[in-house]
Protein backbone atom coordinates (compact mmCIF):
# COMPACT_ATOMS: atom_id res chain seq x y z
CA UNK A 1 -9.60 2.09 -24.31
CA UNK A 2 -9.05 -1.52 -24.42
CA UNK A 3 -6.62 -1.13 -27.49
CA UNK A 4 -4.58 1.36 -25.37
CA UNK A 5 -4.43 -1.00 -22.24
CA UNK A 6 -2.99 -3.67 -24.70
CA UNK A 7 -0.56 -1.28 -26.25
CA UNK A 8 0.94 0.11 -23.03
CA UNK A 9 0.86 -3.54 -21.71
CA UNK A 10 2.94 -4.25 -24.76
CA UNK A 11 5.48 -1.55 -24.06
CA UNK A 12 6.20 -2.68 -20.83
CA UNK A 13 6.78 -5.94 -21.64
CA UNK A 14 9.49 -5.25 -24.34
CA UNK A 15 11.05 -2.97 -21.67
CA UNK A 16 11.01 -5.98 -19.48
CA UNK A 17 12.20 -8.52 -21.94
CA UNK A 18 9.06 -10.71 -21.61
CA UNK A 19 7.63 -12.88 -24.16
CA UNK A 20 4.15 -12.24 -22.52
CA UNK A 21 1.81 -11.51 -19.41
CA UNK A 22 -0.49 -14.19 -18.92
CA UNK A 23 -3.72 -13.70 -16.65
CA UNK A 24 -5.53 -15.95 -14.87
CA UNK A 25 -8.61 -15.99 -12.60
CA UNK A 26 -11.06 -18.50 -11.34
CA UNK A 27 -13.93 -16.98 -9.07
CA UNK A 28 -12.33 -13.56 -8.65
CA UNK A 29 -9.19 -15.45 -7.28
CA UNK A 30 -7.24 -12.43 -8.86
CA UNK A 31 -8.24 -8.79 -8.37
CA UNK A 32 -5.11 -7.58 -9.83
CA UNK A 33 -6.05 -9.01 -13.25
CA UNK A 34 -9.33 -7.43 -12.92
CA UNK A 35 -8.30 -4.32 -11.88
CA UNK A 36 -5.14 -4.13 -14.44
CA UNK A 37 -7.67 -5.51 -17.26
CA UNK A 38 -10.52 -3.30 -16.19
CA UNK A 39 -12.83 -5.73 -15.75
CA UNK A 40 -16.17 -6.04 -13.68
CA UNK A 41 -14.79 -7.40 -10.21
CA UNK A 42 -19.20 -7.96 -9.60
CA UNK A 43 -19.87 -9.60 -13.03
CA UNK A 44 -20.86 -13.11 -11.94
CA UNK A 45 -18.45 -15.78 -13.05
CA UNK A 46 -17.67 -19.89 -11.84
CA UNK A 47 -15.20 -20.85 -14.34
CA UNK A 48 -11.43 -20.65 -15.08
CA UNK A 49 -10.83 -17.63 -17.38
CA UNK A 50 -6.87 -16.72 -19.37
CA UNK A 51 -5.95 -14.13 -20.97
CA UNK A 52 -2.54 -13.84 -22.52
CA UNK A 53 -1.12 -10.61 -24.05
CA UNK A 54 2.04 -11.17 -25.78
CA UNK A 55 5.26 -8.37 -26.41
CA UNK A 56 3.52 -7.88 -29.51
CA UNK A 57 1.29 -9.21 -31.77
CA UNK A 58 -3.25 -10.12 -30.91
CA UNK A 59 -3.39 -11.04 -27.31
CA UNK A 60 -5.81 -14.13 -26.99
CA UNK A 61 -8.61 -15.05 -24.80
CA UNK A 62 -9.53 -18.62 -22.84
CA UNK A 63 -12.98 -18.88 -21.71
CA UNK A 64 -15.38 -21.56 -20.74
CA UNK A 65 -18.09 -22.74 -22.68
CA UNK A 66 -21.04 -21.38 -20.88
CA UNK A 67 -19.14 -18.33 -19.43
CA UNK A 68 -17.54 -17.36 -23.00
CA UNK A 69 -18.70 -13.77 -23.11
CA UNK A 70 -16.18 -12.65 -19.67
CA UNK A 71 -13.86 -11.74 -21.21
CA UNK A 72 -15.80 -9.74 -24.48
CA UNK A 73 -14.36 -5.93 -23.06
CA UNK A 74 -10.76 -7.07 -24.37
CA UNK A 75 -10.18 -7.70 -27.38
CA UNK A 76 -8.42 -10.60 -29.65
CA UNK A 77 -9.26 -13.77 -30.73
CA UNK A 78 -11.41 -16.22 -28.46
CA UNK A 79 -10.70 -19.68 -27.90
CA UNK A 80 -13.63 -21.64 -26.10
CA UNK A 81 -13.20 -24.64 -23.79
CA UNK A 82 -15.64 -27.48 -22.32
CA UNK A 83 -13.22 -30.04 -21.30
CA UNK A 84 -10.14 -29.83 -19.43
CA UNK A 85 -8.31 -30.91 -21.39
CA UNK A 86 -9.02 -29.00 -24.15
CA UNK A 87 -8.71 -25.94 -21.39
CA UNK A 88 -4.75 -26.97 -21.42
CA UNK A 89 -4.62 -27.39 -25.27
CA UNK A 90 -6.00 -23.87 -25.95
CA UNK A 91 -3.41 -22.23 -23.20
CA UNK A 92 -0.36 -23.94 -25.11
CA UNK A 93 -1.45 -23.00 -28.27
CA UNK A 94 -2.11 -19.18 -27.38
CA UNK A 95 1.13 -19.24 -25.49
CA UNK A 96 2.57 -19.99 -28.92
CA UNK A 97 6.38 -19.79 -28.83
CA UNK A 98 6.29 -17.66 -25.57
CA UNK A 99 9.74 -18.73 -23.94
CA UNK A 100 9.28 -16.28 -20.85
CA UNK A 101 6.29 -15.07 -19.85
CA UNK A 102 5.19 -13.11 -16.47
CA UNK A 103 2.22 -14.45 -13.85
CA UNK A 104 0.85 -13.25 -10.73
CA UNK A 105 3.30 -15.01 -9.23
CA UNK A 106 5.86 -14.96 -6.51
CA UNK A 107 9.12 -17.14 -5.85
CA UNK A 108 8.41 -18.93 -2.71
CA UNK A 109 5.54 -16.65 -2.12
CA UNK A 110 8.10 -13.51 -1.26
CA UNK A 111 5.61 -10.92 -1.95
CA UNK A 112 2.37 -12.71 -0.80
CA UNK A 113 0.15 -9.29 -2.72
CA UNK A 114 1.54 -10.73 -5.94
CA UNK A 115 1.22 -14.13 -5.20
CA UNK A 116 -2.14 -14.87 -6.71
CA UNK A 117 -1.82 -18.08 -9.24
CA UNK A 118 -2.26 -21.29 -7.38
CA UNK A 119 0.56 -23.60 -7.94
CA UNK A 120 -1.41 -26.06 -9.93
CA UNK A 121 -2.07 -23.71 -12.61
CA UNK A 122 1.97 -22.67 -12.37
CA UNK A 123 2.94 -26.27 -12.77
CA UNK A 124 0.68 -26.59 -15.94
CA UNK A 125 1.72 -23.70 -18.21
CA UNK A 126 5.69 -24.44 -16.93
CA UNK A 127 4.47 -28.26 -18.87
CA UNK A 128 4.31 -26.57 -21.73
CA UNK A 129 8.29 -25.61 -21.39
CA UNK A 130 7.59 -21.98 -20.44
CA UNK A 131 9.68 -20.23 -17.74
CA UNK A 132 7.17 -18.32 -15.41
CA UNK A 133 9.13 -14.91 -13.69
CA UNK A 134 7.01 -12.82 -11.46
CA UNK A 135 4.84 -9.87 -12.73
CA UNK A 136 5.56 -8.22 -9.31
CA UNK A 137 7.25 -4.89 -11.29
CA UNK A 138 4.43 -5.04 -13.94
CA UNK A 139 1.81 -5.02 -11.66
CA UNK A 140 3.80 -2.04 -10.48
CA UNK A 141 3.37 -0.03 -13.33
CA UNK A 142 -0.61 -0.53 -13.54
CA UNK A 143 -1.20 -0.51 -10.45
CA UNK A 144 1.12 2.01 -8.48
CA UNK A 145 2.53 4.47 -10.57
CA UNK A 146 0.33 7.78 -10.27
CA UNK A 147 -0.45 9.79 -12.70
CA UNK A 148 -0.38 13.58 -12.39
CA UNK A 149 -3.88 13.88 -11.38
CA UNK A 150 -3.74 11.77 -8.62
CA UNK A 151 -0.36 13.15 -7.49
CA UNK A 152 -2.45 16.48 -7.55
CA UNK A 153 -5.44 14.90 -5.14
CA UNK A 154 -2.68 13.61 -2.88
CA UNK A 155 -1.34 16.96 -2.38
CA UNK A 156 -4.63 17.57 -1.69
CA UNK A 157 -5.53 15.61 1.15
CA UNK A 158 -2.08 15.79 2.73
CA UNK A 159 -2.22 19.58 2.90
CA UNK A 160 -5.42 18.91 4.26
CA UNK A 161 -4.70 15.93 6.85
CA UNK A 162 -1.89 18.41 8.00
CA UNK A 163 -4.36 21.32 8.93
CA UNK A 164 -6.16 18.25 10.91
CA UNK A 165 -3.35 17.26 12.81
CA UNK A 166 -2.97 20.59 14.34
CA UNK A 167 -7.49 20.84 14.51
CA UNK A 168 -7.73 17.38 16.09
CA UNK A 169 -5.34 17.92 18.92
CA UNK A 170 -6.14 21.26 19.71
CA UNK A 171 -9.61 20.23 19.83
CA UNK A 172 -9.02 16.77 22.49
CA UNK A 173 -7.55 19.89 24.61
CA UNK A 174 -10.55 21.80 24.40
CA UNK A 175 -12.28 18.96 25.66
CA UNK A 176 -10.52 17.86 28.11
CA UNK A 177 -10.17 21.08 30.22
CA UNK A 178 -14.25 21.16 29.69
CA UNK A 179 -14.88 17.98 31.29
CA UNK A 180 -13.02 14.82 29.16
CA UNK A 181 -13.57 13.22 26.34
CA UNK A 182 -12.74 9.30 24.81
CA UNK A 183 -11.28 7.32 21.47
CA UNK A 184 -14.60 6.83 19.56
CA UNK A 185 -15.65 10.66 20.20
CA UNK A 186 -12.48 11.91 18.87
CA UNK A 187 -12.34 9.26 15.95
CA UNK A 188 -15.94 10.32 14.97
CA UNK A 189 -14.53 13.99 14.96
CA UNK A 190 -11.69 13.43 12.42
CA UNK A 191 -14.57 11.20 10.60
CA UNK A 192 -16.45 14.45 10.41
CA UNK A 193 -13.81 16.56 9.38
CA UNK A 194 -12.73 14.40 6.95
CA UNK A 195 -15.96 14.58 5.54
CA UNK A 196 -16.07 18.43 5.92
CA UNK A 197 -12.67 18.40 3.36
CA UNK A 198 -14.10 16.53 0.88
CA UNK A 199 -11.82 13.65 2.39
CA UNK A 200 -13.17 9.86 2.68
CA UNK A 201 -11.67 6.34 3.75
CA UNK A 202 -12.16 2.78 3.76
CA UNK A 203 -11.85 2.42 7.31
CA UNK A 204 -12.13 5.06 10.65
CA UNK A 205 -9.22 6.44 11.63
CA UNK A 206 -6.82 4.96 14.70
CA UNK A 207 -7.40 6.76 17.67
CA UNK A 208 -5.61 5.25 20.54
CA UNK A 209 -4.56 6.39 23.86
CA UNK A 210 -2.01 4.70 26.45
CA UNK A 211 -1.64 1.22 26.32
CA UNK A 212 -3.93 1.08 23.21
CA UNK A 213 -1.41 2.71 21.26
CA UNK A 214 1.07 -0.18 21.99
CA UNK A 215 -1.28 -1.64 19.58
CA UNK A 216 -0.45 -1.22 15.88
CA UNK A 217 -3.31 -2.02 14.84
CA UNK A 218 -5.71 -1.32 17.43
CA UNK A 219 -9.41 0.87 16.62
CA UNK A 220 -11.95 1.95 19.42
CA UNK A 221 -14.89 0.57 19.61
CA UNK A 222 -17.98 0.32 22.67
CA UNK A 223 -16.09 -1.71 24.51
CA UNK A 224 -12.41 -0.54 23.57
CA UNK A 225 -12.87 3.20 23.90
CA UNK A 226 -10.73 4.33 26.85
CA UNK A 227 -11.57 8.23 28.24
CA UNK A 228 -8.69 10.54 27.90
CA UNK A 229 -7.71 12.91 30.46
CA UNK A 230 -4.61 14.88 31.59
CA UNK A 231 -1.33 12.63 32.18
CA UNK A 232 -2.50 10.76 28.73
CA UNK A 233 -0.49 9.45 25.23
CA UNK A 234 -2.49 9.52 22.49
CA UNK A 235 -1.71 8.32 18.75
CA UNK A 236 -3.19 8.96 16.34
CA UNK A 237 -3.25 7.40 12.78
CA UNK A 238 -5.32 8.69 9.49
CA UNK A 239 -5.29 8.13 5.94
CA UNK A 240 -7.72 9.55 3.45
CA UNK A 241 -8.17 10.67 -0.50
CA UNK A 242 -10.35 13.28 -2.09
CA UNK A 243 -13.90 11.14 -2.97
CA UNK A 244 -12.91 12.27 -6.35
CA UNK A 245 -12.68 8.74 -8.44
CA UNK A 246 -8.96 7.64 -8.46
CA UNK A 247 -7.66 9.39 -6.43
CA UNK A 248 -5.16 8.64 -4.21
CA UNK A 249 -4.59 7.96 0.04
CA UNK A 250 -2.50 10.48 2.16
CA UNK A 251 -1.21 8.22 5.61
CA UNK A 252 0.24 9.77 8.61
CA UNK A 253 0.42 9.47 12.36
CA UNK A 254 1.17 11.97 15.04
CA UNK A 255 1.19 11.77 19.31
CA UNK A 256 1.17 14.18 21.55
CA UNK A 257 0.94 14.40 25.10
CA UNK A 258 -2.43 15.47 27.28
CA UNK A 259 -0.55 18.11 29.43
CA UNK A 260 1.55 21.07 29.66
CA UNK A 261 5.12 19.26 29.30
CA UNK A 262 5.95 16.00 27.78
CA UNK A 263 7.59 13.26 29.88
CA UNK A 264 11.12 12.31 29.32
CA UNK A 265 10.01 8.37 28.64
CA UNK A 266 7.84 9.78 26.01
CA UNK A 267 9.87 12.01 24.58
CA UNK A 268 12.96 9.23 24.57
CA UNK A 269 10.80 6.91 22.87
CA UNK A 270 9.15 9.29 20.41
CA UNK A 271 13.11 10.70 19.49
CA UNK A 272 14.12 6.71 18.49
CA UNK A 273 11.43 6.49 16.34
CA UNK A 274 11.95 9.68 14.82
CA UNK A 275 15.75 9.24 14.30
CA UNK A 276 14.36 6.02 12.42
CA UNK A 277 12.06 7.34 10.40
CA UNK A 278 14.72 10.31 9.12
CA UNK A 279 16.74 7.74 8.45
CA UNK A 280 14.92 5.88 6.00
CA UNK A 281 13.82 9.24 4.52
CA UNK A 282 17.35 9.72 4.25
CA UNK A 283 18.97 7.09 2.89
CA UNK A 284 16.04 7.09 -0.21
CA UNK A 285 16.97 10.70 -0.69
CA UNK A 286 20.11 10.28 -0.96
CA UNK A 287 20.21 6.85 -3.09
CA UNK A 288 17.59 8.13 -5.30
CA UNK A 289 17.73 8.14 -8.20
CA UNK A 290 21.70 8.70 -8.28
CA UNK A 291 22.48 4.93 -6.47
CA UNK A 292 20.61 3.02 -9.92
CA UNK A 293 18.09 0.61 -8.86
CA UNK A 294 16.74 0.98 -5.08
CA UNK A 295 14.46 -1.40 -3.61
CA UNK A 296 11.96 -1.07 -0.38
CA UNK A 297 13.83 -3.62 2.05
CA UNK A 298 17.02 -1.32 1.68
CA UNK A 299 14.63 1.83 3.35
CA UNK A 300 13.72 -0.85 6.01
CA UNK A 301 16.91 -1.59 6.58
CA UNK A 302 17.69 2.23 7.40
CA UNK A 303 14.94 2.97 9.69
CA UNK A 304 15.53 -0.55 11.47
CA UNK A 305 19.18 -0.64 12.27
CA UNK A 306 18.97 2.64 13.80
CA UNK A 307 16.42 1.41 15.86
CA UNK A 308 17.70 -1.44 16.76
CA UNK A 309 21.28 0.05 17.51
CA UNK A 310 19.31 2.50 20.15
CA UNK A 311 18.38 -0.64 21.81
CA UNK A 312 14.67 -1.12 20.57
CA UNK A 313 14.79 -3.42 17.36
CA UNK A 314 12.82 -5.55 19.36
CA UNK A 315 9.54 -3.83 19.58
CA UNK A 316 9.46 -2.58 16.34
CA UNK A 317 7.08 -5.54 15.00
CA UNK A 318 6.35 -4.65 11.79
CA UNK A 319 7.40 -3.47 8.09
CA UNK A 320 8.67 0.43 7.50
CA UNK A 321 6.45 1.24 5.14
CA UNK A 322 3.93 0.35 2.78
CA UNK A 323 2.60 1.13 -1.44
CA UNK A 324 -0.10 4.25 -1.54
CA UNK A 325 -2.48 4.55 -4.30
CA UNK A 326 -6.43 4.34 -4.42
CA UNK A 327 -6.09 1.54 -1.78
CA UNK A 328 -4.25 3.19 1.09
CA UNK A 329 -2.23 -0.30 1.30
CA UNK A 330 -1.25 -0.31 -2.65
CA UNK A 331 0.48 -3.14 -4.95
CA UNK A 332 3.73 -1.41 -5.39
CA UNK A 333 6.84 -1.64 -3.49
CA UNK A 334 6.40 -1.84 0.20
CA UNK A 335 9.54 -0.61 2.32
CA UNK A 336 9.70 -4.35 4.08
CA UNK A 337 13.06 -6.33 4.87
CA UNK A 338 11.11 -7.98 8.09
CA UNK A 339 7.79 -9.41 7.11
CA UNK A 340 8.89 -10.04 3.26
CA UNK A 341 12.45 -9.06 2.00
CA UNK A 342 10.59 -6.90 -0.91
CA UNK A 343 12.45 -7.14 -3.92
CA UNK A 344 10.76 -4.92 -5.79
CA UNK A 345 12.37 -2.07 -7.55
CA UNK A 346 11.13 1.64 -6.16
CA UNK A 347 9.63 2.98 -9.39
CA UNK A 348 9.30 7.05 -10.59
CA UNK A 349 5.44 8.06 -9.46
CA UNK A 350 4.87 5.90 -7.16
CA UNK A 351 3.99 6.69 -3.09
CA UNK A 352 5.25 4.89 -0.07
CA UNK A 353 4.70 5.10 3.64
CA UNK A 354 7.46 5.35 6.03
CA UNK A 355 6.18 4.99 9.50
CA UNK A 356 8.61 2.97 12.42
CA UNK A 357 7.00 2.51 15.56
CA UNK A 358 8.57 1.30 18.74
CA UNK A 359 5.37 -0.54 20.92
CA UNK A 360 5.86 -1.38 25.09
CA UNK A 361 2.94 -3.85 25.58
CA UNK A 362 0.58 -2.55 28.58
CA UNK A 363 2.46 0.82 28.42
CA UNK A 364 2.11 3.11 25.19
CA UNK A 365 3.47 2.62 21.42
CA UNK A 366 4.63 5.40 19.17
CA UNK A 367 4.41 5.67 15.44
CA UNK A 368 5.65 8.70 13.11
CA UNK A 369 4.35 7.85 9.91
CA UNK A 370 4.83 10.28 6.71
CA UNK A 371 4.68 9.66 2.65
CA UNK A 372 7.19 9.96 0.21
CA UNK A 373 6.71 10.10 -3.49
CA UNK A 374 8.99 9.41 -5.96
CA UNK A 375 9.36 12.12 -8.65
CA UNK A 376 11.73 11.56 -11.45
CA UNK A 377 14.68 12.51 -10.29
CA UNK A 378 14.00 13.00 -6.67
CA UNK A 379 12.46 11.44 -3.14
CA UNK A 380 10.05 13.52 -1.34
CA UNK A 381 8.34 13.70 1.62
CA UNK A 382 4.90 15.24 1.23
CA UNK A 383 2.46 17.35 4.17
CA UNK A 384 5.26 18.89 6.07
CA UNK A 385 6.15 20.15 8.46
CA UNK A 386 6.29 16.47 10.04
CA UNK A 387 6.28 15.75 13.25
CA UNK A 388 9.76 16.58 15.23
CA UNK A 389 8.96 16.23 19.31
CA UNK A 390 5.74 15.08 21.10
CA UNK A 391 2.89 17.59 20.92
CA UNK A 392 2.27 18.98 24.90
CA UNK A 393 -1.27 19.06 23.83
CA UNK A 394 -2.15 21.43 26.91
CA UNK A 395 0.45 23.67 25.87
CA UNK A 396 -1.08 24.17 22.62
């Protein structure tokens, strides 16, 4: 296994025109490297560990004197350290005539989920007259491109989490003609339906109605869990993946509307967000893979100015769109020009969010999120039918 990881590691660094990929960790400081290195994230461990694979040739390891068996899974040569300065000797000399090399590393800390070496430990291997470039689009290839199994278990749960889109809302207007219902009873629903699919998550899902939903972030709880009744918004947000090892999240959110009709402020609001949201989807459909590279900010960009030209740029407070993979919030390419202006290049087989909301503190929020994945030679949006108007949930 190990000799594989090296070998593919190998391949992408040619293709990147590296010299190397040089890992670092002290006290778990780097779960990428663990996770790209397949590593034990619990194995107990107090002191600074390297481990440098180069374009080609034995990768070498840096370990600590009473710690030297970490890093015994990989292979190549092991160099053992006590002082630190023979720590710094034993990193030049395995760097050997690496010119270029990638780090967990990001330029003015851009992309903060890559941004994992301290600057110390950047300032001593650029001593050695190396020039450090971001692994950002490495990581990518570890640790966000899919393979076809997982795109298979994503199908999966989105076909599912679609069938509980139209279960969940039907079933809050069951309830509430019989007498009412609240957040946590509905969230512990999905929870159970999820569970009924085969379906898990890290977290509960968002259930959140009126002014919770201006929220983005908000989950009931005993003393957040508002009742719903006729006259109320409701969003809700849920991402899951089959409990299958590796397999992969499905995100989306849907409102709807506890009564018969919808009302127009709803339905205005709801339509802005949509017309954002198809616009991203757009633009990546269209500019991939025809336009060359594309990168997330450039999807931001779409959804946001044509928020922002209907007059509600404002209150849409955070990113587009975010990496899916066995984390629902990945390490690929997130579609952000707002929080970070994500430079990353949108890779074939890898899974994105795309989910603008528009948020009126003390009044309601809405959010239509869907997924796109990135086949090779086209971008497409996954669980449909998405959402188009907001559900009249009484109607139903």
């Amino acid at each position: 296994m190990s000799e594989s990881l090296i070998s593919s590691l190998q391949a992408a660094l040619r293709q990147e025109k590296l010299d190397g990929w040089l890992f670092y960790s002290f006290r778990g400081s780097d779960p990428i490297a663990e996770n790209i290195l397949k590593l034990d994230s619990a194995r107990f461990a107090t002191r600074r560990w390297f481990y440098f694979v180069p374009a080609s040739g034995e990768p070498q390891r840096i370990v600590h004197a009473i710690e030297s068996h970490t890093l015994d899974t990989l292979p190549g040569p092991k160099r053992v350290y006590l002082p630190w300065q023979q720590l710094q000797q034993n990193v030049k000399e395995a760097l050997g005539g690496a010119k270029r090399i990638a780090m967990q590393y990001s330029p003015m800390n851009a992309i903060p989920y890559v941004s994992r070496v301290d600057a110390g430990t950047i300032e001593m291997v650029r001593s050695f007259g190396v020039e450090i470039v971001s692994s950002a689009d490495l990581v990518q290839m570890f640790e966000a491109v899919w393979s076809q199994e997982q795109l298979d278990s994503h199908l999966y749960a989105a076909k599912n989490m679609r069938e509980i889109v139209d279960v969940v809302f039907k079933e809050v207007a069951r309830r509430v003609r019989e007498g009412g219902t609240n957040e946590l009873e509905i969230q512990d629903f999905l929870w159970q339906e999820f569970d009924r699919r085969d379906l898990t998550a890290g977290h509960k899902p968002i259930v959140a109605i009126n002014e919770h939903s201006a929220d983005p972030h908000f989950a009931p709880n005993e003393e957040q869990n508002f009742p719903m009744r006729e006259g109320d918004f409701l969003l809700i947000d849920m991402w899951t993946k089959r409990k299958t090892p590796h397999s992969v999240y499905d995100d989306i959110t849907w409102t709807g509307f506890i009564g018969k009709s919808v009302p127009a402020e709803h339905e205005n609001i709801f339509n802005i967000v949509r017309d954002g949201r198809d616009a991203a989807i757009r633009f990546a459909q269209e500019n991939y893979p025809s336009a060359g590279t594309l990168y997330g900010w450039q999807v931001d960009n779409a959804a946001r100015d044509s928020i922002t030209k209907a007059g509600y740029g404002q209150y849409f407070i955070h990113r587009t769109g975010h990496s899916i993979h066995e984390e629902v919030h990945g390490n690929g390419a997130n579609i952000d020009g707002l929080e970070t202006q994500d430079q990353r290049r949108l890779m074939a087989r890898t899974c994105f969010s795309i989910e603008p909301g528009v948020y009126l503190p003390g009044n309601f929020g809405v959010r239509s999120e869907i997924d796109m994945y990135l086949s090779d030679d086209k971008a497409v949006v996954t669980g449909l039918p998405i959402q188009t108007h907001v559900l009249p949930m009484l109607s139903l």
